[in-house]
N, C-alpha and C. Protein backbone atom coordinates (compact mmCIF):
# COMPACT_ATOMS: atom_id res chain seq x y z
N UNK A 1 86.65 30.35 -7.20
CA UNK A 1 86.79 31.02 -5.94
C UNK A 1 86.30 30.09 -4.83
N UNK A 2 87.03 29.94 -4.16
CA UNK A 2 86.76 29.04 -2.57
C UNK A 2 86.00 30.48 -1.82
N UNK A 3 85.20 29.72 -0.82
CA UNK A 3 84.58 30.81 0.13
C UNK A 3 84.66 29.80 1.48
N UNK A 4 84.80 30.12 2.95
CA UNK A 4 85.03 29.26 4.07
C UNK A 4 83.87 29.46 4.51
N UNK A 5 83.84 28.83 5.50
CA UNK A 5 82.23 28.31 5.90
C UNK A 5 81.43 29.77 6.26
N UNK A 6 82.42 30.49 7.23
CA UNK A 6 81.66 31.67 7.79
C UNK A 6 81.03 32.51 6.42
N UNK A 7 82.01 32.61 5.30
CA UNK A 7 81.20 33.38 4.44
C UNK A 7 80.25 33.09 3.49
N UNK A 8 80.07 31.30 3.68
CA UNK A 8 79.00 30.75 2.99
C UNK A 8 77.78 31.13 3.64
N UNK A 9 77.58 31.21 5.50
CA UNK A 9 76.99 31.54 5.87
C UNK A 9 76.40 33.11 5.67
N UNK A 10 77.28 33.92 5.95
CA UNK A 10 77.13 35.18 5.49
C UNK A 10 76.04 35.70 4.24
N UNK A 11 76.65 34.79 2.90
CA UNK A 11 76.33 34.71 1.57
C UNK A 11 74.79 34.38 1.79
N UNK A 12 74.18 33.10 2.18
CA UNK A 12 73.24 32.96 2.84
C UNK A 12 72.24 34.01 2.98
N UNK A 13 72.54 34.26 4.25
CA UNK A 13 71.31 35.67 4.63
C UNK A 13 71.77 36.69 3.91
N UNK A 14 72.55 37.15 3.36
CA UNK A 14 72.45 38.26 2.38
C UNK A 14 71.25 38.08 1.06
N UNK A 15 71.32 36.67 0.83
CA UNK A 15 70.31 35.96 -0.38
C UNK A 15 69.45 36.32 0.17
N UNK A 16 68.97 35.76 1.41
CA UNK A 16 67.53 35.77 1.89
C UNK A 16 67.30 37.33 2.16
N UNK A 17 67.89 37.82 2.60
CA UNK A 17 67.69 39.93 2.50
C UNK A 17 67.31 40.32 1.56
N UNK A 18 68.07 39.70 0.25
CA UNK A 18 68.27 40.39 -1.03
C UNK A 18 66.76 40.24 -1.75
N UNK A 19 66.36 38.77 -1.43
CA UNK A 19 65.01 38.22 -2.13
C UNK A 19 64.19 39.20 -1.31
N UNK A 20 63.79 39.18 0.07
CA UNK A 20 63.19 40.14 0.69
C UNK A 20 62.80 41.31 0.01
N UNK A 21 63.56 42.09 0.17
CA UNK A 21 63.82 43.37 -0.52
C UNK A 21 63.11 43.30 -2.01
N UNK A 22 63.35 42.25 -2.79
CA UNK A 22 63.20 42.36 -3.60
C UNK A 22 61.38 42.03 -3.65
N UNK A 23 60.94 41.34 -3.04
CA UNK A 23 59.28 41.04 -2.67
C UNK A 23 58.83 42.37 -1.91
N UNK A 24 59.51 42.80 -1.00
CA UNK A 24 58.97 44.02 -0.63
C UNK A 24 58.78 45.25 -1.53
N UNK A 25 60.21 45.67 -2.36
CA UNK A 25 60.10 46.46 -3.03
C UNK A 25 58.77 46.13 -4.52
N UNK A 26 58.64 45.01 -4.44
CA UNK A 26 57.43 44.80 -5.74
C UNK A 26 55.95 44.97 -5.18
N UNK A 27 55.96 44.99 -3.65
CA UNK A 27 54.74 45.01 -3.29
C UNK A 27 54.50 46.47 -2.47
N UNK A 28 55.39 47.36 -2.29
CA UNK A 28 55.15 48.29 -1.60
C UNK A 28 54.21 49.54 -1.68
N UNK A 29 54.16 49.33 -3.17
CA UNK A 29 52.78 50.53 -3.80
C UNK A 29 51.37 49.39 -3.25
N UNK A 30 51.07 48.01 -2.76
CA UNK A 30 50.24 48.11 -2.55
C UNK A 30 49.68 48.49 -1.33
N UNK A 31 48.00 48.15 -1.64
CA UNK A 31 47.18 48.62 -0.25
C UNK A 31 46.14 47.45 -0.01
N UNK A 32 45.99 46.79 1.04
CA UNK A 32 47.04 47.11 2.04
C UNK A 32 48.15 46.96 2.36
N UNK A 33 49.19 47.00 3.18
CA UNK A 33 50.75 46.58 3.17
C UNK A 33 50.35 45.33 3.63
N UNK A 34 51.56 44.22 2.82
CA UNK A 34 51.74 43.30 3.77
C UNK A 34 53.39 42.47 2.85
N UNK A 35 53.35 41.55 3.71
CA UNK A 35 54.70 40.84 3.74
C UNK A 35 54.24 39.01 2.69
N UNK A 36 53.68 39.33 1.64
CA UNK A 36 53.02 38.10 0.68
C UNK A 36 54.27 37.25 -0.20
N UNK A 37 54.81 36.68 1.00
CA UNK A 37 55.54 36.32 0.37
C UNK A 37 56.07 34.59 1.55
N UNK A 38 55.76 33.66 1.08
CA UNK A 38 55.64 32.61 1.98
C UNK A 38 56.70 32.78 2.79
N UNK A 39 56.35 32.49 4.32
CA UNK A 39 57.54 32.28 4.89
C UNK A 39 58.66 31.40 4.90
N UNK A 40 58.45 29.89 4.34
CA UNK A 40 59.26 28.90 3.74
C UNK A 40 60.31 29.75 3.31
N UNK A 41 60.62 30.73 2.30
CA UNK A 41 60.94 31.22 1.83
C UNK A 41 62.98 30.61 2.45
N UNK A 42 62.72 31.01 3.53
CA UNK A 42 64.28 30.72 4.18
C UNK A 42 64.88 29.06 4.06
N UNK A 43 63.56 28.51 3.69
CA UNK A 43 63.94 27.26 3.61
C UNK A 43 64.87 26.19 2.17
N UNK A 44 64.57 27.63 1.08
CA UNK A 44 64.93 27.25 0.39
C UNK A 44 66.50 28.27 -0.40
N UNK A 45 66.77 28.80 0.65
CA UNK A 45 68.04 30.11 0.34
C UNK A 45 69.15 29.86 1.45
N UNK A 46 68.73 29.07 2.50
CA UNK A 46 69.57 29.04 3.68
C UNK A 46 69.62 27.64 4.31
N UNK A 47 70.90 26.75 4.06
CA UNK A 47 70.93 25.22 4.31
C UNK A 47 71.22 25.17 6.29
N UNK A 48 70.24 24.18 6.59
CA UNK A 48 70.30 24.05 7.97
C UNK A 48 71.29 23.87 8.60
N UNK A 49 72.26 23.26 7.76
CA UNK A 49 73.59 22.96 8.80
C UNK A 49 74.18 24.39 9.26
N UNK A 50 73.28 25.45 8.71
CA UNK A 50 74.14 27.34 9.34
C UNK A 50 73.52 27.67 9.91
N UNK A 51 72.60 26.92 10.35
CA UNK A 51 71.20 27.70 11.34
C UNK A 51 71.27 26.25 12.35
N UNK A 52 71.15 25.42 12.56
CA UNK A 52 71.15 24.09 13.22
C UNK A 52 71.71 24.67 14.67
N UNK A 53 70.99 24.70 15.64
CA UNK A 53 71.26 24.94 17.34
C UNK A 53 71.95 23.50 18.19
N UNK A 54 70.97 22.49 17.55
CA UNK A 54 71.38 21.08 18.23
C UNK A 54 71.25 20.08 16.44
N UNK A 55 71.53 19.01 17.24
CA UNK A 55 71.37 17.44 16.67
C UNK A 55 69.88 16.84 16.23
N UNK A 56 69.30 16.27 15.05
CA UNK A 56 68.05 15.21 16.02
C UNK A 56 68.88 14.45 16.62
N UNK A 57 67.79 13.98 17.58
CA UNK A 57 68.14 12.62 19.21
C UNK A 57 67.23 11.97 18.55
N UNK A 58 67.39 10.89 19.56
CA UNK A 58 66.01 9.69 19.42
C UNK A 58 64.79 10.57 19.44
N UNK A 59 64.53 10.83 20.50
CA UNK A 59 63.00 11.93 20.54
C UNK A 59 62.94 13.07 20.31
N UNK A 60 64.35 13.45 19.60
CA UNK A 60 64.28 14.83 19.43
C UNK A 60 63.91 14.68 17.80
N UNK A 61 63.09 15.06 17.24
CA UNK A 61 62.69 14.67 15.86
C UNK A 61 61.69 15.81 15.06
N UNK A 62 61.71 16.59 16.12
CA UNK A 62 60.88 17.93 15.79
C UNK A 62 61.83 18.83 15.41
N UNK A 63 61.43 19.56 13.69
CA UNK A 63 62.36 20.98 13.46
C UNK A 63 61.31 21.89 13.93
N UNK A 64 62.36 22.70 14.66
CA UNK A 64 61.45 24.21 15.42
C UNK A 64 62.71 25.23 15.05
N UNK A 65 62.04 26.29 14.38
CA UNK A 65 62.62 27.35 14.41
C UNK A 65 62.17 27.91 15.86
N UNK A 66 63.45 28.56 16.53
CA UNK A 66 63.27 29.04 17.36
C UNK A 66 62.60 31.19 17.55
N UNK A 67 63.10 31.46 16.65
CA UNK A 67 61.81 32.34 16.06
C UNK A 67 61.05 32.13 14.95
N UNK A 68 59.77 32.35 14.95
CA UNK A 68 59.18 31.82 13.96
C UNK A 68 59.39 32.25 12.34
N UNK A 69 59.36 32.08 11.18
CA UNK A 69 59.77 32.36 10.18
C UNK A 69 59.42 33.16 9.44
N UNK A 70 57.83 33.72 9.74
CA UNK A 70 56.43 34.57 9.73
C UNK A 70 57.07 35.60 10.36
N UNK A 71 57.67 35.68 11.79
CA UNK A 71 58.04 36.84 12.29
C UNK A 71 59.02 37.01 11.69
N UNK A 72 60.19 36.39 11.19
CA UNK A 72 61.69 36.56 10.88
C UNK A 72 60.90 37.69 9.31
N UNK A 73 60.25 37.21 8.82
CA UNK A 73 59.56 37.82 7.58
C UNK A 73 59.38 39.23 7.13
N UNK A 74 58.08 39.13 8.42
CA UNK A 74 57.38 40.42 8.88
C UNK A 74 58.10 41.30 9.19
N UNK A 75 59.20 41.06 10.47
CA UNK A 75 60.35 41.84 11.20
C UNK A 75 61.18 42.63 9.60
N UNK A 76 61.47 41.61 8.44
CA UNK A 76 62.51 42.37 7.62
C UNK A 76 61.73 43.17 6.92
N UNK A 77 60.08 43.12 6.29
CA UNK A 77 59.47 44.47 6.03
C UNK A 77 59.26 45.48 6.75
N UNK A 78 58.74 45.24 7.75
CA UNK A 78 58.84 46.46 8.68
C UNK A 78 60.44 47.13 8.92
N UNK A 79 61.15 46.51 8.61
CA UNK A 79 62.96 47.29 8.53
C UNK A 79 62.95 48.12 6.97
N UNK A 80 62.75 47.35 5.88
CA UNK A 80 62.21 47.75 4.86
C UNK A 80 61.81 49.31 4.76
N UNK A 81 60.53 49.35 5.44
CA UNK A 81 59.34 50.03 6.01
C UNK A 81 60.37 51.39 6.55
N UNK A 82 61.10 50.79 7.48
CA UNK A 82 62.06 52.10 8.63
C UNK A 82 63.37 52.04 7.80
N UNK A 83 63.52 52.32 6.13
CA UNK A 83 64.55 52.65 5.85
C UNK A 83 65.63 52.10 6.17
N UNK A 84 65.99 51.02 6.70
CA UNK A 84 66.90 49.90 6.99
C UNK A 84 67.29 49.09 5.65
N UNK A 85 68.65 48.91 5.82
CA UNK A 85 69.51 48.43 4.61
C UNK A 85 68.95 46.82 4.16
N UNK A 86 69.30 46.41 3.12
CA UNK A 86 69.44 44.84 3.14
C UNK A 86 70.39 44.08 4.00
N UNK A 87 71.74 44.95 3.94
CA UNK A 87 72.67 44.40 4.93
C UNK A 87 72.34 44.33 6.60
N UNK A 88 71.77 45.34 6.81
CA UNK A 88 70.68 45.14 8.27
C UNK A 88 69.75 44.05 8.53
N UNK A 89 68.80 43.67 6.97
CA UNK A 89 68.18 42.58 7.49
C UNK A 89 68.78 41.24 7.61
N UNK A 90 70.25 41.38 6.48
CA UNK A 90 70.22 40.03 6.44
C UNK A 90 71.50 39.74 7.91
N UNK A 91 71.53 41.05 8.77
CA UNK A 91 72.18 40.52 9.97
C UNK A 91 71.15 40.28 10.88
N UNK A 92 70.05 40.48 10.55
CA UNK A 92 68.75 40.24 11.50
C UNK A 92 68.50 39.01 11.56
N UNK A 93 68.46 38.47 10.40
CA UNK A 93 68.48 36.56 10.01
C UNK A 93 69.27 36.15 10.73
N UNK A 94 70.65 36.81 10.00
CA UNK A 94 71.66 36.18 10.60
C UNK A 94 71.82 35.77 12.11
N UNK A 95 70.87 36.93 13.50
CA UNK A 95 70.86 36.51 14.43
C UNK A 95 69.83 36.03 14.79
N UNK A 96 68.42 35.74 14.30
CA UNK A 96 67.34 35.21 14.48
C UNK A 96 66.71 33.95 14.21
N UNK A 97 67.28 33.53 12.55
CA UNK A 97 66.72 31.88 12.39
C UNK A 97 67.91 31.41 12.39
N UNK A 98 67.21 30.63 13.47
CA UNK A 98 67.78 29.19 13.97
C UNK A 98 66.98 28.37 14.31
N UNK A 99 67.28 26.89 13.61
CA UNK A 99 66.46 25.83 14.39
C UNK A 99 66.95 24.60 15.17
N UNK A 100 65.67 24.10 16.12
CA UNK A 100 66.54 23.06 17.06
C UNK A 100 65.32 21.85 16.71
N UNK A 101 65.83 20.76 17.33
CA UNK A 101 65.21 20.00 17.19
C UNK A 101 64.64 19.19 18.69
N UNK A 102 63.25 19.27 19.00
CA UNK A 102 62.95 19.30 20.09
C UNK A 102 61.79 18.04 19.99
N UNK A 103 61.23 17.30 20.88
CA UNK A 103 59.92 16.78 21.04
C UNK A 103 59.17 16.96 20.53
N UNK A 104 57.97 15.96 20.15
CA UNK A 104 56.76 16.09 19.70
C UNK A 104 55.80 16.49 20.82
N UNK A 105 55.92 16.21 22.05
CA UNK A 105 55.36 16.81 23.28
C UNK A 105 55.78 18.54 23.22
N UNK A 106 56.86 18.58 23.14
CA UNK A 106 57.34 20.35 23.68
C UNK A 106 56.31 20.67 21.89
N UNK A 107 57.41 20.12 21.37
CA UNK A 107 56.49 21.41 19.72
C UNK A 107 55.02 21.45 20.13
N UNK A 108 53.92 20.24 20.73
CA UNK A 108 52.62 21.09 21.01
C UNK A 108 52.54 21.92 21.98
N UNK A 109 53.61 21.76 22.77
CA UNK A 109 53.08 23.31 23.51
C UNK A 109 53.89 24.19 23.46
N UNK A 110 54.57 24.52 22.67
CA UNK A 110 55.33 25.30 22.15
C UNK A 110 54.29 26.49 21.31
N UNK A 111 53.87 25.50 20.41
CA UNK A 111 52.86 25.93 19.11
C UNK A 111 51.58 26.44 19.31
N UNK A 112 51.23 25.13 20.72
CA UNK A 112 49.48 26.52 21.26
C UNK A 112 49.45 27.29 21.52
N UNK A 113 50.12 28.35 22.14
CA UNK A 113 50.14 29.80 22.13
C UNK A 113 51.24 30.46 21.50
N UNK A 114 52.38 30.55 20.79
CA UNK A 114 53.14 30.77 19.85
C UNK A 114 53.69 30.57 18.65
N UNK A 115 52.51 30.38 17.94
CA UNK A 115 53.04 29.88 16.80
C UNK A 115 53.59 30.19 15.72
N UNK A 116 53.15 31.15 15.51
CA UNK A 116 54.25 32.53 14.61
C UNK A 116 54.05 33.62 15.30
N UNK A 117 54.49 34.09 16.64
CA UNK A 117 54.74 35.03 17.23
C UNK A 117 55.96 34.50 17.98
N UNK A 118 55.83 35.81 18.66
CA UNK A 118 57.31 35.89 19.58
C UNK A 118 56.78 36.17 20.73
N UNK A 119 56.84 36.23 22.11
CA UNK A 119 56.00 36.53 23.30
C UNK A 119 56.07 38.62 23.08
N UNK A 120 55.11 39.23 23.42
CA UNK A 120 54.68 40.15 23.21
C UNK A 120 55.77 41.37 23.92
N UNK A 121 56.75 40.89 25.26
CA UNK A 121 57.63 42.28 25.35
C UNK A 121 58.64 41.56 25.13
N UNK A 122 58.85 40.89 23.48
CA UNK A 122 60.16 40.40 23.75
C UNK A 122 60.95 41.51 22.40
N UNK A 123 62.06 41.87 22.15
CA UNK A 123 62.68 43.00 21.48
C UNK A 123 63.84 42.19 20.29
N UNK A 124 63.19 42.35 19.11
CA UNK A 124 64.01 41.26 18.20
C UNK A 124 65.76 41.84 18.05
N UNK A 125 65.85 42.74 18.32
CA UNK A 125 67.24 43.33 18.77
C UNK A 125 68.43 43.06 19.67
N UNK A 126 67.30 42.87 20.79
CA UNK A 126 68.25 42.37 21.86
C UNK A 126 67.71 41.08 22.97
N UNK A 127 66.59 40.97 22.33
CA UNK A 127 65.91 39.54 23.52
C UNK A 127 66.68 38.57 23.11
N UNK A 128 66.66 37.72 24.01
CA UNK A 128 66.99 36.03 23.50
C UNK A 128 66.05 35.54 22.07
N UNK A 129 67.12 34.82 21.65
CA UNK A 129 66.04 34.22 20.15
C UNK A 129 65.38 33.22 21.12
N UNK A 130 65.66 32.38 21.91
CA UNK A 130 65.27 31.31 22.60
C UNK A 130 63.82 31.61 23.57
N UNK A 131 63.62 32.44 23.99
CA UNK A 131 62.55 33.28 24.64
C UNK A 131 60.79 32.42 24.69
N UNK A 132 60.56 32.26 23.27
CA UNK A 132 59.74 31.22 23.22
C UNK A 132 59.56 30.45 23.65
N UNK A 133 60.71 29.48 23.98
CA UNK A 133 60.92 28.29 24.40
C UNK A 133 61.36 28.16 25.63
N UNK A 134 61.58 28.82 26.22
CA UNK A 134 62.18 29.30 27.61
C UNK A 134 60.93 29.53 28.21
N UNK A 135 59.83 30.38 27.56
CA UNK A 135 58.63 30.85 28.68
C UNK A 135 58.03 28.99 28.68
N UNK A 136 58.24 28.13 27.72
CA UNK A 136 57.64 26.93 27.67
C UNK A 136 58.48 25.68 28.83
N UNK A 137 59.55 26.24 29.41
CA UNK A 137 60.63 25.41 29.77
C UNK A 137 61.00 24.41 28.70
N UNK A 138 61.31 24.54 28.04
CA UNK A 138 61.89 23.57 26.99
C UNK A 138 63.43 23.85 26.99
N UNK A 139 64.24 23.13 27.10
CA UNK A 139 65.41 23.45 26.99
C UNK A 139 66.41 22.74 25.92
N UNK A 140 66.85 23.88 25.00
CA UNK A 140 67.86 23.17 24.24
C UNK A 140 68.95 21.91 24.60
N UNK A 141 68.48 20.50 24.20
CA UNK A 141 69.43 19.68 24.65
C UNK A 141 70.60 19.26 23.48
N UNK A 142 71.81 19.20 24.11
CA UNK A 142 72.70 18.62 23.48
C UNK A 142 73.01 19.60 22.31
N UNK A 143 73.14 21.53 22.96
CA UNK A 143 73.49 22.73 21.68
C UNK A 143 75.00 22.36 21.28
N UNK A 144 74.90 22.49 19.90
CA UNK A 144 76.51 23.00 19.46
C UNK A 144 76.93 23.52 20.51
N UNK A 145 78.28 23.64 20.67
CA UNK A 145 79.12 24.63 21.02
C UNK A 145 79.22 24.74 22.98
N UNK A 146 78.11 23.66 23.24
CA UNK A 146 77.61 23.66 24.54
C UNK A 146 78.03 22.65 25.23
């Protein structure tokens, strides 16, 4: 069976939902709740070229997820949590990790006050994934599609 790119992608975050689910559902009788399950986790279910925003540059040599991977995590137990499908989380991925590749200057200040958060009224539904990086002025140089 051939599959085209979009549904390799697809295939993708459905994996990473599916594993989710599957760490959540093994940990949900405990106390206290939590999400124990490394955030790497995406790193090894989902190949960058489907998440990739830009290029490295010369100085662009920093990988930054543009939401952090801790939140991308947390966000799919708490869906978990509110009775939300696997197919829900793994469209949550699907619109949330992405990474760019930015400065070693921007990633430190990117990282001192956000480092696995998201800025505090931002709405993983409908905010910009970019939001982070935007309150930092950092600007995606040289995006796909851009």
């Amino acid at each position: 069976m051939m599959f085209d790119r979009s549904e390799l992608k697809r295939r993708a975050f459905q994996r990473a939902a599916l594993a989710l689910f599957s760490f959540w559902e093994e940990q949900r009788d405990t106390y206290p709740r939590s999400a124990a399950v490394h955030s790497r986790i995406f790193e090894t279910l989902i190949y960058d070229e489907y998440i990739a925003m830009n290029e490295r540059g010369e100085n662009r040599t920093y990988r930054e997820h543009v939401v952090p991977c801790a939140y991308i995590r947390n966000y799919a137990f708490k869906m978990f949590w509110d009775k939300r499908t696997v197919n829900d989380v793994a469209d949550m991925i699907g619109r949330l990790l992405r990474i760019v590749y930015i400065t070693h200057e921007e990633a430190d200040a990117l990282n001192s006050r956000h480092r696995d958060t998201m800025p505090s009224n931002w709405n993983p539904e409908t905010g910009s994934i970019l939001q982070r990086l935007e309150e930092k002025n950092i600007i995606v140089v040289c995006p796909f599609g851009g």
